[in-house]
N, C-alpha and C. Protein backbone atom coordinates (compact mmCIF):
# COMPACT_ATOMS: atom_id res chain seq x y z
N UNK A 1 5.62 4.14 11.43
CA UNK A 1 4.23 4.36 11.78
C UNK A 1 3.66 5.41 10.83
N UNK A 2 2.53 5.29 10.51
CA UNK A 2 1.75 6.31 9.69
C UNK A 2 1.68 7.70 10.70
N UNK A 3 1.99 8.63 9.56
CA UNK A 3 1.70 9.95 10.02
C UNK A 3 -0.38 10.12 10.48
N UNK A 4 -0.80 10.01 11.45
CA UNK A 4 -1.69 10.15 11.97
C UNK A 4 -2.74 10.94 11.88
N UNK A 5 -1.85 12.37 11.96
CA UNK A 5 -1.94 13.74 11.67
C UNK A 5 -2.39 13.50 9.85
N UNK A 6 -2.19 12.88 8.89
CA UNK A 6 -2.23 13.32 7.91
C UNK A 6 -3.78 12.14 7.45
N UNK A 7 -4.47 11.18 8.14
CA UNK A 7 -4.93 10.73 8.13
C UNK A 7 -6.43 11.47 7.87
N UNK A 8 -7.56 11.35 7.11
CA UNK A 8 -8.41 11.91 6.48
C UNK A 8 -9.55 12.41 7.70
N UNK A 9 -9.52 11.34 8.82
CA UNK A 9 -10.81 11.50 10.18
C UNK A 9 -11.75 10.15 9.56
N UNK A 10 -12.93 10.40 10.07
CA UNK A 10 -13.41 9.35 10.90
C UNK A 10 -14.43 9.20 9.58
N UNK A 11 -14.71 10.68 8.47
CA UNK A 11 -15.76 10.27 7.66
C UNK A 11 -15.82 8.87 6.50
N UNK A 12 -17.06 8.45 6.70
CA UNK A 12 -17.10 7.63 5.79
C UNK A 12 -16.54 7.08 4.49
N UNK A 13 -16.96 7.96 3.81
CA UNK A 13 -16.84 9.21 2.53
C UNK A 13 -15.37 8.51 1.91
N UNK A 14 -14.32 9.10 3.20
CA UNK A 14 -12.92 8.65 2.76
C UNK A 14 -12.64 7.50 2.91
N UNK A 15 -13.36 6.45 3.29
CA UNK A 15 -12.80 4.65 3.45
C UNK A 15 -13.40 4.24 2.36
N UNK A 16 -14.57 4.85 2.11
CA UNK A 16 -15.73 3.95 1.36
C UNK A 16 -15.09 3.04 -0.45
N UNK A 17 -13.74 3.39 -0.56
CA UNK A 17 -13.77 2.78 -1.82
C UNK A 17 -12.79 1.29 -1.36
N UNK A 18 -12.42 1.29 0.50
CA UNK A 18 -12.08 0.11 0.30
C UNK A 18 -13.03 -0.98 0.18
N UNK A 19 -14.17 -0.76 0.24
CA UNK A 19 -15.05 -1.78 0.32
C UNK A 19 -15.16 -2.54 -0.90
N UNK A 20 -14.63 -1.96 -2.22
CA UNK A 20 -14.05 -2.29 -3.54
C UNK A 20 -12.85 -3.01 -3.65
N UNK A 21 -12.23 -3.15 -2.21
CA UNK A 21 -10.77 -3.24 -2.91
C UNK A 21 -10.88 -5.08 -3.19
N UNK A 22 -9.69 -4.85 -4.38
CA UNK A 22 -9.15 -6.48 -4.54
C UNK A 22 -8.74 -7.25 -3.57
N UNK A 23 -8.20 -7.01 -2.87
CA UNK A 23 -7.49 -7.35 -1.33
C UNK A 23 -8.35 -7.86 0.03
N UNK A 24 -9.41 -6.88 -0.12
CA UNK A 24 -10.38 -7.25 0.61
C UNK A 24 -10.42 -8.68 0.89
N UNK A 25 -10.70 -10.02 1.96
CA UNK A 25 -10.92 -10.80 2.53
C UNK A 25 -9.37 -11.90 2.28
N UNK A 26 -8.23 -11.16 1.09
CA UNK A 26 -7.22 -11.71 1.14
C UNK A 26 -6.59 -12.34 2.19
N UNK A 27 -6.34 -11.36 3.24
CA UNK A 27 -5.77 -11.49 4.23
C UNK A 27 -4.14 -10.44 4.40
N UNK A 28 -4.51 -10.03 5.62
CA UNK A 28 -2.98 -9.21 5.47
C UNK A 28 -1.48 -9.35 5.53
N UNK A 29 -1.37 -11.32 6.36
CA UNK A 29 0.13 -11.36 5.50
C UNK A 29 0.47 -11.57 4.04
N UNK A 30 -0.46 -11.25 3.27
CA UNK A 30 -0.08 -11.30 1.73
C UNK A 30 0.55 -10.20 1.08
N UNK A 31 0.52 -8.91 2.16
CA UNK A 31 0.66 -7.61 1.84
C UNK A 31 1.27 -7.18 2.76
N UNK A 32 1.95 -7.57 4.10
CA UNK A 32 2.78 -7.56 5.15
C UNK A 32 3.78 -8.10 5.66
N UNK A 33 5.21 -8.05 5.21
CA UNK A 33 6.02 -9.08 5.21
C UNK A 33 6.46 -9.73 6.76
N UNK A 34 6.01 -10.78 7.46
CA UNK A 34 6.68 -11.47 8.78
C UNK A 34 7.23 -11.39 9.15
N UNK A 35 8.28 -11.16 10.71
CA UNK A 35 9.73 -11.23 11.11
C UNK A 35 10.37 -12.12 10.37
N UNK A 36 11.47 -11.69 10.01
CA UNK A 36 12.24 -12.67 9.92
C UNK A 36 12.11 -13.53 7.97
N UNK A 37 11.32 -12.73 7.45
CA UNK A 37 11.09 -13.46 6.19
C UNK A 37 12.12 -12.69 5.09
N UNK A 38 12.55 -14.33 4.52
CA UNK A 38 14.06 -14.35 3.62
C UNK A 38 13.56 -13.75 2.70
N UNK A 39 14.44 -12.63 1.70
CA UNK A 39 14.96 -11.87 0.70
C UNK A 39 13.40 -12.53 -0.65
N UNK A 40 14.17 -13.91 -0.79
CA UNK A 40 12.99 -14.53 -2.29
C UNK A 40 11.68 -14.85 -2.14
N UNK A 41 11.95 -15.52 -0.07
CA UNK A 41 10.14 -15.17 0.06
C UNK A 41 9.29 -13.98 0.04
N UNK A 42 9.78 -13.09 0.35
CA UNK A 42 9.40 -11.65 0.17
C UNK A 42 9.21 -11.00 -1.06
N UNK A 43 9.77 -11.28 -2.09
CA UNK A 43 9.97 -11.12 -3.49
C UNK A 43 8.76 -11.96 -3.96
N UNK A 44 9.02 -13.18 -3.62
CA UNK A 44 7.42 -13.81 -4.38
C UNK A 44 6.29 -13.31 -3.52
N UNK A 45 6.44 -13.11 -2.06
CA UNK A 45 5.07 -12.47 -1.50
C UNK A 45 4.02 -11.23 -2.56
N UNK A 46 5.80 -10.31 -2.66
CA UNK A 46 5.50 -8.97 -3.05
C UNK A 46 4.96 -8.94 -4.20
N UNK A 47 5.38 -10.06 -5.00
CA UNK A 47 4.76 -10.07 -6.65
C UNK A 47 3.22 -10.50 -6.45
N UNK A 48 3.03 -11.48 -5.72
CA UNK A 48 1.98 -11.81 -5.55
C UNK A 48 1.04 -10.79 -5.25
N UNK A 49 1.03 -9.78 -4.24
CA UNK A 49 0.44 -8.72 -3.92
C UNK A 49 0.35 -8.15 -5.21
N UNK A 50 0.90 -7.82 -5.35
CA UNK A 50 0.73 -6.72 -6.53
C UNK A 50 0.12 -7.38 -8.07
N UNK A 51 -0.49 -8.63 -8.17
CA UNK A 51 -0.92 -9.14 -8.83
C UNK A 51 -2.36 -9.01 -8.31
N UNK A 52 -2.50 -8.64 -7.12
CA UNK A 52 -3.92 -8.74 -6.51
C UNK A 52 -4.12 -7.55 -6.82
N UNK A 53 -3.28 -6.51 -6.93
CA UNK A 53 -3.31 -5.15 -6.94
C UNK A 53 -3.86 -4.52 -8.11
N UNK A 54 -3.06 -5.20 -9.22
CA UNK A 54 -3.09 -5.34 -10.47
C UNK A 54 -4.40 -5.01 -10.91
N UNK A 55 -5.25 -5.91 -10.95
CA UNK A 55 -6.86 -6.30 -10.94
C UNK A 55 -8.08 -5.40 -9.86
N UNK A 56 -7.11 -4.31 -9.26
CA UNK A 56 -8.37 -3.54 -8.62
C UNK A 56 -8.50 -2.70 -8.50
N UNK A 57 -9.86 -2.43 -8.41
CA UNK A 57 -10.93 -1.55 -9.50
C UNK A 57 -10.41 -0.20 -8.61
N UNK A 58 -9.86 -0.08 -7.18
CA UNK A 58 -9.39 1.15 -6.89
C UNK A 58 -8.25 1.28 -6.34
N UNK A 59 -6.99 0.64 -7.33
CA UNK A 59 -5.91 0.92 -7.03
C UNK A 59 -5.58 2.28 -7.00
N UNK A 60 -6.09 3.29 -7.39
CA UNK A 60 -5.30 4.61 -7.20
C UNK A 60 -5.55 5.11 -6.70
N UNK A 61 -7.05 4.96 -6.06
CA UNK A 61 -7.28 5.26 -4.71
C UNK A 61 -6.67 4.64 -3.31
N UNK A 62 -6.05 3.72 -3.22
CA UNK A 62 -5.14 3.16 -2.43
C UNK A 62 -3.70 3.57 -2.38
N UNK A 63 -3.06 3.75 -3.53
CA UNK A 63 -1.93 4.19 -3.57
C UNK A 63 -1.93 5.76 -3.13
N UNK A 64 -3.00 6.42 -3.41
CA UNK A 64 -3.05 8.05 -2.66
C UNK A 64 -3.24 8.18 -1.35
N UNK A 65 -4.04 7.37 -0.60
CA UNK A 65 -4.12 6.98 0.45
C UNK A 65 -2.48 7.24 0.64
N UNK A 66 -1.68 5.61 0.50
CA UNK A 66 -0.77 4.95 1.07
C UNK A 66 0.34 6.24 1.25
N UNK A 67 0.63 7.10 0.10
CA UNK A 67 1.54 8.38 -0.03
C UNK A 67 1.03 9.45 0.87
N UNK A 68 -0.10 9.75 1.30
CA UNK A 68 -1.01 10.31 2.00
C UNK A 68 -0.53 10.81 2.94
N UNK A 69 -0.39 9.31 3.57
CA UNK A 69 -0.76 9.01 4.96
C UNK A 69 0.91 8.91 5.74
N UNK A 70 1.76 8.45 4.54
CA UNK A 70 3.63 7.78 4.55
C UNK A 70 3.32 6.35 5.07
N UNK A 71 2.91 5.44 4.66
CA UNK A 71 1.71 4.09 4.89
C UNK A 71 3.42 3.66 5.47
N UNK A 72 4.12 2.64 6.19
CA UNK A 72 5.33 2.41 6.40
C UNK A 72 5.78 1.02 5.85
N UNK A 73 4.71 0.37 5.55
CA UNK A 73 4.42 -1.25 5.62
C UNK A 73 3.87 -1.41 4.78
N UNK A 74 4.21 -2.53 3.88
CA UNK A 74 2.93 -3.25 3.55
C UNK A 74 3.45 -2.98 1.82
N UNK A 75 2.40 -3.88 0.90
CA UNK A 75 1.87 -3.37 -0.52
C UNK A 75 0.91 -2.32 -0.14
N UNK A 76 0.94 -1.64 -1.00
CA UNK A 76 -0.48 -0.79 -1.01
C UNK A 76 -0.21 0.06 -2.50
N UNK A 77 -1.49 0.11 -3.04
CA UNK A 77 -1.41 0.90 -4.71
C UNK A 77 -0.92 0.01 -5.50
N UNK A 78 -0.02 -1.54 -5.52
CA UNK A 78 0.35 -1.75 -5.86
C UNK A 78 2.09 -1.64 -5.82
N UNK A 79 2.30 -0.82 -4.88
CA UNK A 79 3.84 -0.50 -4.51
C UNK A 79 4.45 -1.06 -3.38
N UNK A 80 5.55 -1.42 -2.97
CA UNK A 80 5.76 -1.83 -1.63
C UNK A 80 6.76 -0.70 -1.37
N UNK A 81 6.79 -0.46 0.35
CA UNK A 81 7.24 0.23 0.80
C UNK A 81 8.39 1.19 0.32
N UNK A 82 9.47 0.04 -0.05
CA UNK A 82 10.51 1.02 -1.05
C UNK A 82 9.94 1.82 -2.21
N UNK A 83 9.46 1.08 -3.12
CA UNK A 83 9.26 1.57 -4.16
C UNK A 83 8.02 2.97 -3.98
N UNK A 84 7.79 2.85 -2.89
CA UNK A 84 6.53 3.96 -2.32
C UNK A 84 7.87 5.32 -1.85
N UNK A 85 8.62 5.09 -1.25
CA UNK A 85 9.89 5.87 -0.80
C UNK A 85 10.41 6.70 -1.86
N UNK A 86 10.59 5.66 -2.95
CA UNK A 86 11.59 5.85 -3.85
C UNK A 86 10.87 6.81 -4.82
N UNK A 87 9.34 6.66 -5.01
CA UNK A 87 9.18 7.55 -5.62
C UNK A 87 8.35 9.06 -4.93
N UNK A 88 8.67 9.12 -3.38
CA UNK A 88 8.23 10.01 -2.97
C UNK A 88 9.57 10.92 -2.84
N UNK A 89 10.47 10.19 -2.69
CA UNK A 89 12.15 10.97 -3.31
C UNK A 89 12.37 11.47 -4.58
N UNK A 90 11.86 11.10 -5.45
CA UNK A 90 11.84 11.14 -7.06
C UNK A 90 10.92 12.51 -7.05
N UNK A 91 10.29 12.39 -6.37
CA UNK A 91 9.20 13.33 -6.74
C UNK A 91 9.60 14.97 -6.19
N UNK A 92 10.04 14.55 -4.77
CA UNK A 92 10.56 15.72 -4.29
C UNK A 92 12.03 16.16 -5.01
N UNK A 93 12.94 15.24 -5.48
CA UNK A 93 14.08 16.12 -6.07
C UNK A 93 13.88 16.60 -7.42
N UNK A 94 12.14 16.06 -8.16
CA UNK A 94 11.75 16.85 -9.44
C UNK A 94 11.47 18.23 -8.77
N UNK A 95 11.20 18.47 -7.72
CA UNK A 95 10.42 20.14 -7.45
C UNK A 95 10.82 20.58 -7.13
């Protein structure tokens, strides 16, 4: 679950660049993997996401979000969950 507590509040201000995002009207199992979904479907899901990701105009505003917040799920920034982990580990054993 997302840390709650680390979540920005209710202002505008801080959502307003999803209204930009690539993803927008996608749909969210493209970026949310299903019970139960096998190893290569997940792999092509995930590429796929991140091809949507690829192309938008505020990926780095999403990915700050997603580190933000410890997003648990999902693509977001262009990263999926591990690779969101992996470099929030990376980051802390640089400091």
């Amino acid at each position: 679950m997302a840390r709650v507590s680390h979540l920005p509040g209710r202002a505008e201000h801080h959502w307003i660049w999803q209204a930009q995002a690539a993803c927008r009207g996608v749909g969210a199992d493209a970026f949310f993997h299903p019970e139960g979904e096998g190893r290569s479907d997940r792999a092509a899901r995930e590429e796929a996401a991140k091809a949507v990701c690829a192309a938008c105009p505020v990926l780095a505003q999403c990915l700050e979000h997603a580190l933000r917040v410890a997003e648990p799920y999902g693509v977001w920034g262009g990263l999926t969950e591990r690779e969101r982990h992996s470099a929030v580990r990376s980051e802390s054993a640089a400091a």
